[in-house]
PDB file of N, CA and C in Angstrom:
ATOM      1  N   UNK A   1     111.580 -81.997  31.728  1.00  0.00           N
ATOM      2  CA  UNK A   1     110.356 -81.813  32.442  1.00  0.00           C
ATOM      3  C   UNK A   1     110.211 -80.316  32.710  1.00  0.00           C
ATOM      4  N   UNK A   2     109.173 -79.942  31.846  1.00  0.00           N
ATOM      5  CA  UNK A   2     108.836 -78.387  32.343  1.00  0.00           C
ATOM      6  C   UNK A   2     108.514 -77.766  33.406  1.00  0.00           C
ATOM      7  N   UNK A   3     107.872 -78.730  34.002  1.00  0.00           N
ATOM      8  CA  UNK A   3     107.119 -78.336  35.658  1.00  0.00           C
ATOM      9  C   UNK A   3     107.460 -79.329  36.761  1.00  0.00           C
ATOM     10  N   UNK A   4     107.034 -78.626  37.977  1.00  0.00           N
ATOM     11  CA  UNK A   4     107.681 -79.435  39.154  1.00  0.00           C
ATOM     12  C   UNK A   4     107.524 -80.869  39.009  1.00  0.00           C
ATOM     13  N   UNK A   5     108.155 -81.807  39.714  1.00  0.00           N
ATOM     14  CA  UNK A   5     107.563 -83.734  39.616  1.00  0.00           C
ATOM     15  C   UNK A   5     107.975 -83.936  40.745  1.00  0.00           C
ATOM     16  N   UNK A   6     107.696 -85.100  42.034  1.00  0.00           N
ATOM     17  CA  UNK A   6     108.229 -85.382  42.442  1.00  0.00           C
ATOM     18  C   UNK A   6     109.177 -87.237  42.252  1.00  0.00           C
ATOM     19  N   UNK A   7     109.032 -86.932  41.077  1.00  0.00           N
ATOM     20  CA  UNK A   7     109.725 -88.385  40.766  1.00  0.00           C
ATOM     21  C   UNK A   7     110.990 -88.028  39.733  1.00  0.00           C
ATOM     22  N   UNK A   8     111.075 -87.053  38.893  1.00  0.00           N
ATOM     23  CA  UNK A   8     111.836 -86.803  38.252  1.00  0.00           C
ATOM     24  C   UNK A   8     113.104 -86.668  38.394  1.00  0.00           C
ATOM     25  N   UNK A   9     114.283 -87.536  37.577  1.00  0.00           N
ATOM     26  CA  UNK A   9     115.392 -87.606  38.138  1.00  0.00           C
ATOM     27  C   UNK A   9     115.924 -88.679  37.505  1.00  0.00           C
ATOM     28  N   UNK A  10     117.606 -89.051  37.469  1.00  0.00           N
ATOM     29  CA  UNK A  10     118.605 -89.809  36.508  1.00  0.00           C
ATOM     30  C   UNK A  10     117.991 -91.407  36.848  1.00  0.00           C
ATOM     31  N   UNK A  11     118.223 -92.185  35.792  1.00  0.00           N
ATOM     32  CA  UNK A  11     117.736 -93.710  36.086  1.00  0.00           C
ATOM     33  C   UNK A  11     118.792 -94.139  35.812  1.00  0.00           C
ATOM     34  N   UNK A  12     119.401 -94.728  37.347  1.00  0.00           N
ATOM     35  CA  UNK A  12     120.742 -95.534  37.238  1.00  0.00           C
ATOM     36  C   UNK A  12     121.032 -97.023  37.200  1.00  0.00           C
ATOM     37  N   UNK A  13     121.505 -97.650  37.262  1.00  0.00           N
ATOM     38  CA  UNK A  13     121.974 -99.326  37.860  1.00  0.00           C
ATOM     39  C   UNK A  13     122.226 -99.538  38.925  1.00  0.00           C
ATOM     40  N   UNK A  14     121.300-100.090  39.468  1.00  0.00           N
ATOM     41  CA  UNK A  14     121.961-100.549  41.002  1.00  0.00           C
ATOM     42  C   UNK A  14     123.218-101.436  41.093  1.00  0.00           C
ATOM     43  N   UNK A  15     124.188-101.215  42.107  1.00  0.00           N
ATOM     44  CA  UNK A  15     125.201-101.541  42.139  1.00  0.00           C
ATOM     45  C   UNK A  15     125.351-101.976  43.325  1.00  0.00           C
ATOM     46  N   UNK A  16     126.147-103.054  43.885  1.00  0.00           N
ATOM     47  CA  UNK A  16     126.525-103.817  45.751  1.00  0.00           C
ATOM     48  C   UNK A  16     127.524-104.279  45.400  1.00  0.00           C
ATOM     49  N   UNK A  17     128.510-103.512  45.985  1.00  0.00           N
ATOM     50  CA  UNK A  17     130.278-103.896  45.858  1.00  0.00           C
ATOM     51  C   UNK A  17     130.532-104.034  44.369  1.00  0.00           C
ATOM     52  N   UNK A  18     130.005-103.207  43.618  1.00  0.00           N
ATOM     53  CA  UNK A  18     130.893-102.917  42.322  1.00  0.00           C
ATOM     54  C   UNK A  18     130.194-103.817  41.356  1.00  0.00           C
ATOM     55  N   UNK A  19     129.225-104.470  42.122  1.00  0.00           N
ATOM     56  CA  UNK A  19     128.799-105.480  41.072  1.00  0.00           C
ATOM     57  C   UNK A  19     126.964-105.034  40.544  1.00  0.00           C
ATOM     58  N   UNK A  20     126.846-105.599  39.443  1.00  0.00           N
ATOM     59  CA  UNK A  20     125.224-104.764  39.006  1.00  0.00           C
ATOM     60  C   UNK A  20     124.335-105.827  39.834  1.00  0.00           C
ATOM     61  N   UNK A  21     123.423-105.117  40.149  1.00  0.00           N
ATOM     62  CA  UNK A  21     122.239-105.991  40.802  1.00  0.00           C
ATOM     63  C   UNK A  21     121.261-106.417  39.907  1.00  0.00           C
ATOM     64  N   UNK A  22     120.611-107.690  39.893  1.00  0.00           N
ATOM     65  CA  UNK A  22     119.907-108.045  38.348  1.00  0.00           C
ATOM     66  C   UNK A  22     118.610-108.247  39.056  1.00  0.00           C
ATOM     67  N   UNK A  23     117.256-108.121  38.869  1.00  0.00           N
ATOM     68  CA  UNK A  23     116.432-108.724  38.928  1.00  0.00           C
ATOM     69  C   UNK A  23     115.899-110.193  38.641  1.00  0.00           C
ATOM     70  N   UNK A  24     114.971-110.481  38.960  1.00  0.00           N
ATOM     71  CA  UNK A  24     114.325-112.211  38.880  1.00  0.00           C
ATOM     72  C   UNK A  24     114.496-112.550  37.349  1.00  0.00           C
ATOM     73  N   UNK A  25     114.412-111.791  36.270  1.00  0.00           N
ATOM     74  CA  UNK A  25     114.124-111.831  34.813  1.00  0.00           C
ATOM     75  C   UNK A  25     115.339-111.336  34.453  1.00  0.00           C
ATOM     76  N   UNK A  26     116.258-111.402  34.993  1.00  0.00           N
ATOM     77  CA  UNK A  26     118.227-111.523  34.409  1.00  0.00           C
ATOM     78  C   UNK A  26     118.022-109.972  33.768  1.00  0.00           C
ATOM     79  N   UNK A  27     117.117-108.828  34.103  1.00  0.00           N
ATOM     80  CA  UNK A  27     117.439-107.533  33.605  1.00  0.00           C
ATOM     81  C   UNK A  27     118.189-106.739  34.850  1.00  0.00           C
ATOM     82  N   UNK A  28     119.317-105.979  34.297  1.00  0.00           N
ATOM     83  CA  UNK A  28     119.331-105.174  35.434  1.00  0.00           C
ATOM     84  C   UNK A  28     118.975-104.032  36.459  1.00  0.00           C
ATOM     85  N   UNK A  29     118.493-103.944  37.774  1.00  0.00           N
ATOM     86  CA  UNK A  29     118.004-103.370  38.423  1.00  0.00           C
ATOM     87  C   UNK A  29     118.053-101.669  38.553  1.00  0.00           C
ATOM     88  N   UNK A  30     117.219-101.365  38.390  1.00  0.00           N
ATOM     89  CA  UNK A  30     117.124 -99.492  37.919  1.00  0.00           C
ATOM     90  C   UNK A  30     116.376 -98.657  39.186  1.00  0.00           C
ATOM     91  N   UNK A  31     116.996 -97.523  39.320  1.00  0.00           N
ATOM     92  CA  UNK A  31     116.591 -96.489  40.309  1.00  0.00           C
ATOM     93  C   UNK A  31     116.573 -95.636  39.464  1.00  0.00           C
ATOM     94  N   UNK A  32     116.128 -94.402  40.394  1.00  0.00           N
ATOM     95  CA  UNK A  32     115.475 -93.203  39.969  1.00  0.00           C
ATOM     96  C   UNK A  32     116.349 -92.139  41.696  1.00  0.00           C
ATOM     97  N   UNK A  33     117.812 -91.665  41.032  1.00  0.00           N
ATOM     98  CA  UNK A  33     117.987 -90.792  41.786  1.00  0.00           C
ATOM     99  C   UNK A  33     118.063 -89.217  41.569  1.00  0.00           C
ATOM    100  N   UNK A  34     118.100 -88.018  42.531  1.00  0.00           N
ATOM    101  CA  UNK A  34     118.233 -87.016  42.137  1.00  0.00           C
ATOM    102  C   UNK A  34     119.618 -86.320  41.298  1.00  0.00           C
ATOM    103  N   UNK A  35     119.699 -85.467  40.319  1.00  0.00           N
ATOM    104  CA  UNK A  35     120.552 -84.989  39.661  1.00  0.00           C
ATOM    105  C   UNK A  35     121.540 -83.905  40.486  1.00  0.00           C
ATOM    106  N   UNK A  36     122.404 -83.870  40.808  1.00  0.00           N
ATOM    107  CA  UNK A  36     123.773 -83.032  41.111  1.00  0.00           C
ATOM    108  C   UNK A  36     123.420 -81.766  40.849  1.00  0.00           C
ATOM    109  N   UNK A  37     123.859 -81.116  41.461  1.00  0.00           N
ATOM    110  CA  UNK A  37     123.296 -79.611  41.158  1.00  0.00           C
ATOM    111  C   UNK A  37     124.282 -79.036  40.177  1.00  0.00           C
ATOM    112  N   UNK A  38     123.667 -77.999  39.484  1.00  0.00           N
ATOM    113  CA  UNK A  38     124.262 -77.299  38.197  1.00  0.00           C
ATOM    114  C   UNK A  38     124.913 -76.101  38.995  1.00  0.00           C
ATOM    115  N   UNK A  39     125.220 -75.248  37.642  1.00  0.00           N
ATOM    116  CA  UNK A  39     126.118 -73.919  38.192  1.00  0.00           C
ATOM    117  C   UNK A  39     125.603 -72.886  37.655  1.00  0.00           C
ATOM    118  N   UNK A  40     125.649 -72.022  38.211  1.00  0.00           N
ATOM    119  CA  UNK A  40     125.367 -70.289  37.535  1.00  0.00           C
ATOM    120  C   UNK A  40     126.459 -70.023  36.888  1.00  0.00           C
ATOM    121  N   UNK A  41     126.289 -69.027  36.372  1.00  0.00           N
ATOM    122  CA  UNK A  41     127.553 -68.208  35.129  1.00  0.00           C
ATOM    123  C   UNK A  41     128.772 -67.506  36.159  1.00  0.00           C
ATOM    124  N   UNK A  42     127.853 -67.627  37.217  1.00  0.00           N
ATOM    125  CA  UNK A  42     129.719 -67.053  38.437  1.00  0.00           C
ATOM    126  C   UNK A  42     130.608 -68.352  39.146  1.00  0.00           C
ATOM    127  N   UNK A  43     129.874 -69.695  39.076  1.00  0.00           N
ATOM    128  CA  UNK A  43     130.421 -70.547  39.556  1.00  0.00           C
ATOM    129  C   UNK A  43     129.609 -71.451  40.766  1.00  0.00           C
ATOM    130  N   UNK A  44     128.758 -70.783  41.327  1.00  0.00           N
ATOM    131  CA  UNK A  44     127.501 -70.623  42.327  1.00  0.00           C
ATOM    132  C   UNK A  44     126.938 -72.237  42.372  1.00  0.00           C
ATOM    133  N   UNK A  45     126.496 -73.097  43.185  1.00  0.00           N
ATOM    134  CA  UNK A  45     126.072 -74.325  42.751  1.00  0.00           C
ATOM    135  C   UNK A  45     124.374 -73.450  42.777  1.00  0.00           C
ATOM    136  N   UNK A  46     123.626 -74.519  41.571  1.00  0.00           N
ATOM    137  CA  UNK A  46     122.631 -74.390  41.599  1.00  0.00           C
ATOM    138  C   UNK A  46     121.627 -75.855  41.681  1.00  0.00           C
ATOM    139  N   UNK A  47     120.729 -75.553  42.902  1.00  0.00           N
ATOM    140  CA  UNK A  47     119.860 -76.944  42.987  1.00  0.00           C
ATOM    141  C   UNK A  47     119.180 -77.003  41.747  1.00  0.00           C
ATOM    142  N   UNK A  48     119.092 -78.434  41.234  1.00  0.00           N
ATOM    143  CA  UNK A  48     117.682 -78.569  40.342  1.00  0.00           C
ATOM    144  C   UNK A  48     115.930 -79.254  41.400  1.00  0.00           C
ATOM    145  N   UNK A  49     116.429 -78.873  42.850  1.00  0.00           N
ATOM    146  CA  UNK A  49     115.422 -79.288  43.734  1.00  0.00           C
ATOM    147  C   UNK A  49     115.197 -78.563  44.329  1.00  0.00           C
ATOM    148  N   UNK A  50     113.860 -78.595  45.040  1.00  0.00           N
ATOM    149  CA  UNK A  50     113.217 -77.357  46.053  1.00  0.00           C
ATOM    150  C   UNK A  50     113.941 -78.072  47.537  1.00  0.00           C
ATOM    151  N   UNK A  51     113.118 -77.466  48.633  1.00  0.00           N
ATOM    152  CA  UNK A  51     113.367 -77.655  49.877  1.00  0.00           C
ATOM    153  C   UNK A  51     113.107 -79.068  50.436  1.00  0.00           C
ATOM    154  N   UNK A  52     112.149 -79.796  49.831  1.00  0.00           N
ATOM    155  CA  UNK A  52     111.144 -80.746  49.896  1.00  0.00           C
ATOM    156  C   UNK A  52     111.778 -81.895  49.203  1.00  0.00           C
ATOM    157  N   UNK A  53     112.995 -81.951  48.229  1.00  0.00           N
ATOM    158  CA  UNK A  53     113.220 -82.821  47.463  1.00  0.00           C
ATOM    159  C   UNK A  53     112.197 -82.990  45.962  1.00  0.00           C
ATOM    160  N   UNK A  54     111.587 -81.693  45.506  1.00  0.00           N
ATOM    161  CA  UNK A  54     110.490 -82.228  44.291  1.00  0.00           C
ATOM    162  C   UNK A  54     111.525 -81.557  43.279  1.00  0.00           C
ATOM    163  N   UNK A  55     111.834 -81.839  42.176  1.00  0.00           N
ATOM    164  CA  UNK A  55     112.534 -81.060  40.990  1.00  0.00           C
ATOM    165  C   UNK A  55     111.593 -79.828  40.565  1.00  0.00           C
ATOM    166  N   UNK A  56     112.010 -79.064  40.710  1.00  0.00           N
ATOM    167  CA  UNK A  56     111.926 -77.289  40.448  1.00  0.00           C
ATOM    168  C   UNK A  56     110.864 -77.335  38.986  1.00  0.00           C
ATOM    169  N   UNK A  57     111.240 -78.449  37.876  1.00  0.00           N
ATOM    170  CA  UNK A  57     111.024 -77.711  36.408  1.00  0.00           C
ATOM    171  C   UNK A  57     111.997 -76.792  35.831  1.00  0.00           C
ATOM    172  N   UNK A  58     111.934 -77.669  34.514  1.00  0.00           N
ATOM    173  CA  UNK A  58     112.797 -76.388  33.677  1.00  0.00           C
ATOM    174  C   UNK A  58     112.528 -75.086  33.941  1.00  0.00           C
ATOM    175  N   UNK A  59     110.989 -74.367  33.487  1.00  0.00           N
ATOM    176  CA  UNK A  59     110.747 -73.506  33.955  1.00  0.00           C
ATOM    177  C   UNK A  59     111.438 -72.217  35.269  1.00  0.00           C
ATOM    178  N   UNK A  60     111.121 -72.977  36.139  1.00  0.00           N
ATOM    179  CA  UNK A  60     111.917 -72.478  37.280  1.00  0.00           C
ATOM    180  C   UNK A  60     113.175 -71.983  37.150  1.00  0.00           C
ATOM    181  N   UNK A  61     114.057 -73.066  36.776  1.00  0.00           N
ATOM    182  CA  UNK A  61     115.147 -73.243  36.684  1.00  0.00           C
ATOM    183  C   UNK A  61     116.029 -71.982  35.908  1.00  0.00           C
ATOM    184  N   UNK A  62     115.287 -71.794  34.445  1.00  0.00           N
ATOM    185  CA  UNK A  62     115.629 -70.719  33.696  1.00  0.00           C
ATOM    186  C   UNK A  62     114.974 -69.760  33.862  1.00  0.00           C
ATOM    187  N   UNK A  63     114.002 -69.603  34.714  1.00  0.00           N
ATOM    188  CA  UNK A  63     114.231 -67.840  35.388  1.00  0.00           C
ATOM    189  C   UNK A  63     115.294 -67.749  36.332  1.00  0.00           C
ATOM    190  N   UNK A  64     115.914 -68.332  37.102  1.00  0.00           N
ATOM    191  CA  UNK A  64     116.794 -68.596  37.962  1.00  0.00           C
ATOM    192  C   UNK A  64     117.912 -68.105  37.409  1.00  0.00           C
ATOM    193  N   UNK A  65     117.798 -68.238  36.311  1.00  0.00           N
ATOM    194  CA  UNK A  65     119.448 -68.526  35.142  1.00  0.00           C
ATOM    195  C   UNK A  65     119.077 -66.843  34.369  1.00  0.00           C
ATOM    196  N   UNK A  66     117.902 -66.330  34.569  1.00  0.00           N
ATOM    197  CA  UNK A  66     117.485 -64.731  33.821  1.00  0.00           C
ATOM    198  C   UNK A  66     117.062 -65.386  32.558  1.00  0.00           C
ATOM    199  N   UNK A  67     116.697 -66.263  32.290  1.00  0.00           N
ATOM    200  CA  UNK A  67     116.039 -66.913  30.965  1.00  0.00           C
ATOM    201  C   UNK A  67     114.504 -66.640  30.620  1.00  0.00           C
ATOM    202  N   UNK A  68     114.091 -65.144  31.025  1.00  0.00           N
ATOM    203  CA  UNK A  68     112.600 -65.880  31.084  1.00  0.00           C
ATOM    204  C   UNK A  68     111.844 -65.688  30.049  1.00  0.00           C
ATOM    205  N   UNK A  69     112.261 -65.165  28.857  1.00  0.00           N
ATOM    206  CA  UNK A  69     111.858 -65.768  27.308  1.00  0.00           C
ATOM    207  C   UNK A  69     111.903 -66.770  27.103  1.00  0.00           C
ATOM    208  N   UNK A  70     113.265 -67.263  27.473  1.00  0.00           N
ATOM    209  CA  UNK A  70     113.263 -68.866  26.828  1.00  0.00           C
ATOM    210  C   UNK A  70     112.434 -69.633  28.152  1.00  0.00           C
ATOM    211  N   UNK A  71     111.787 -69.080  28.874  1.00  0.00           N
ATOM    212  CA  UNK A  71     110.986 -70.107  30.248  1.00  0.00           C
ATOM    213  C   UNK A  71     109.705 -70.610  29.276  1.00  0.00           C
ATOM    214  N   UNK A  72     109.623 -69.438  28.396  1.00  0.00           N
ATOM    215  CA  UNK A  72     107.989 -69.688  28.162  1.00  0.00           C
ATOM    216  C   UNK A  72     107.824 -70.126  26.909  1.00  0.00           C
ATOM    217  N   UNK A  73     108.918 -70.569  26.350  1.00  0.00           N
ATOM    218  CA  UNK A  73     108.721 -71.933  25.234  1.00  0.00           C
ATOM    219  C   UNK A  73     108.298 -73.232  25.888  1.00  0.00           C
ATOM    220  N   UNK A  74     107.780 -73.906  24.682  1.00  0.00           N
ATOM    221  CA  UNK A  74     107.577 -75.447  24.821  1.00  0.00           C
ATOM    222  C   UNK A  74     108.596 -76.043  25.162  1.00  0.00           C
ATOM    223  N   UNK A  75     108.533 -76.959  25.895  1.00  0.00           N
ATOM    224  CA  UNK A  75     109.981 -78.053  26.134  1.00  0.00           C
ATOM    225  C   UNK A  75     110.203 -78.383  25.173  1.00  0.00           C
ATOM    226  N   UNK A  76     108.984 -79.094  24.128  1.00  0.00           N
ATOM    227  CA  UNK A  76     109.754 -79.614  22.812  1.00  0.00           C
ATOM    228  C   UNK A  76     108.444 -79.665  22.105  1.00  0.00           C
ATOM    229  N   UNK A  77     108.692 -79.758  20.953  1.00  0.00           N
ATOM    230  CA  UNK A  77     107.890 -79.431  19.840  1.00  0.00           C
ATOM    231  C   UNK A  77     107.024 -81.078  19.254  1.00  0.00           C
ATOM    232  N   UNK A  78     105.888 -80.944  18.832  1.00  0.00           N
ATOM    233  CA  UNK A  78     105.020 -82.377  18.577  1.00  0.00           C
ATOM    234  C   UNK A  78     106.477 -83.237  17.726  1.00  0.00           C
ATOM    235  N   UNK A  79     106.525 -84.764  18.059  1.00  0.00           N
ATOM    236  CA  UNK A  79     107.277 -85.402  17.472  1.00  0.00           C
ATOM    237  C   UNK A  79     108.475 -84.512  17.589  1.00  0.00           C
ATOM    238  N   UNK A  80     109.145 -83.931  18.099  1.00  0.00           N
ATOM    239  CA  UNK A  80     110.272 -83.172  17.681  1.00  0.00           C
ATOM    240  C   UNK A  80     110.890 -82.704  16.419  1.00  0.00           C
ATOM    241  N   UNK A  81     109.331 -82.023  15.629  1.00  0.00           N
ATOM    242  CA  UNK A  81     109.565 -81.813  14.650  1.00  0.00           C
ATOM    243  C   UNK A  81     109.286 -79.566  14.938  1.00  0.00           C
ATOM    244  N   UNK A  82     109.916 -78.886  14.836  1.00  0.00           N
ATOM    245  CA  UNK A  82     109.820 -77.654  14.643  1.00  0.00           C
ATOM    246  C   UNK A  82     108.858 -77.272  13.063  1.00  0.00           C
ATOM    247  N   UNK A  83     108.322 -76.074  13.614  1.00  0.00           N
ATOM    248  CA  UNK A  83     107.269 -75.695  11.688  1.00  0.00           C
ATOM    249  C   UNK A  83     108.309 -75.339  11.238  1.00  0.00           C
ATOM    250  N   UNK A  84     108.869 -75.509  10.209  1.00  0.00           N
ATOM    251  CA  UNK A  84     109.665 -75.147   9.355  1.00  0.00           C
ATOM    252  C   UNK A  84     110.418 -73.159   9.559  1.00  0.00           C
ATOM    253  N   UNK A  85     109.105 -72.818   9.565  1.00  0.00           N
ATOM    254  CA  UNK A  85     109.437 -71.021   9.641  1.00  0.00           C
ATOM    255  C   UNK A  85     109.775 -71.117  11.050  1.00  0.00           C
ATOM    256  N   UNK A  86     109.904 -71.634  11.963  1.00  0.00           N
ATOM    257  CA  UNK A  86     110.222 -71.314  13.780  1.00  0.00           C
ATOM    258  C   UNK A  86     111.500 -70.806  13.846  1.00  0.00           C
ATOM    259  N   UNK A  87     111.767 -69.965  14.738  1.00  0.00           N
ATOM    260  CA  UNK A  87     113.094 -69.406  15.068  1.00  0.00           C
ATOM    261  C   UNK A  87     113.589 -69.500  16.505  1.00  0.00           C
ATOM    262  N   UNK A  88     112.199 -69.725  17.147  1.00  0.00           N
ATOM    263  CA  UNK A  88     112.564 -70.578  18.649  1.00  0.00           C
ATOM    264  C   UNK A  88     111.155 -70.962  18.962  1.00  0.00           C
ATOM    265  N   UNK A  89     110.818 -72.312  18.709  1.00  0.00           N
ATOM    266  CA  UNK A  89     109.568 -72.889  19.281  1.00  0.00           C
ATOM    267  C   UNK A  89     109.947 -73.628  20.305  1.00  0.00           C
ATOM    268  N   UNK A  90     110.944 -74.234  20.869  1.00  0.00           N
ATOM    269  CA  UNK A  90     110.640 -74.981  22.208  1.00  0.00           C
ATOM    270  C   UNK A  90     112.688 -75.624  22.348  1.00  0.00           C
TER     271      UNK A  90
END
């Protein structure tokens, strides 16, 4: 996700005493929690969240990191197909 969300984040299995929680239709039950924070190149924790709990965006994130060439690529390219001649499209 390139830009801020406030929903964005790992989709896990719900779990109660070790056991999976299933829904009415025998699938099992899924959340949407926030991701663990990353690290800088000195060791530093780094949030992937603002103050508010909304996810930052890639964007953000890799100016944070001194990335800000690579900020202003595409996340990803149509179909995840690159033009052939690209040397960094997304």
């Amino acid at each position: 996700m390139k830009n801020p969300s406030k929903t964005f984040g790992a989709e896990v299995t719900v779990m109660d005493n070790g056991k999976i929680q299933y829904l009415p239709n025998g699938k099992p039950q899924k959340r949407v929690v926030q991701m663990g924070p990353g690290k800088f190149a000195d060791g530093s924790p780094q949030s992937f969240y603002n103050d508010v709990g909304i996810f930052k965006g890639m964007t953000k994130i890799l100016i944070e990191h001194e990335l800000t060439e690579e900020a202003k690529l595409n996340a990803e390219c149509k179909k995840f197909k690159c033009e052939k001649s690209a040397m960094n499209c997304c």
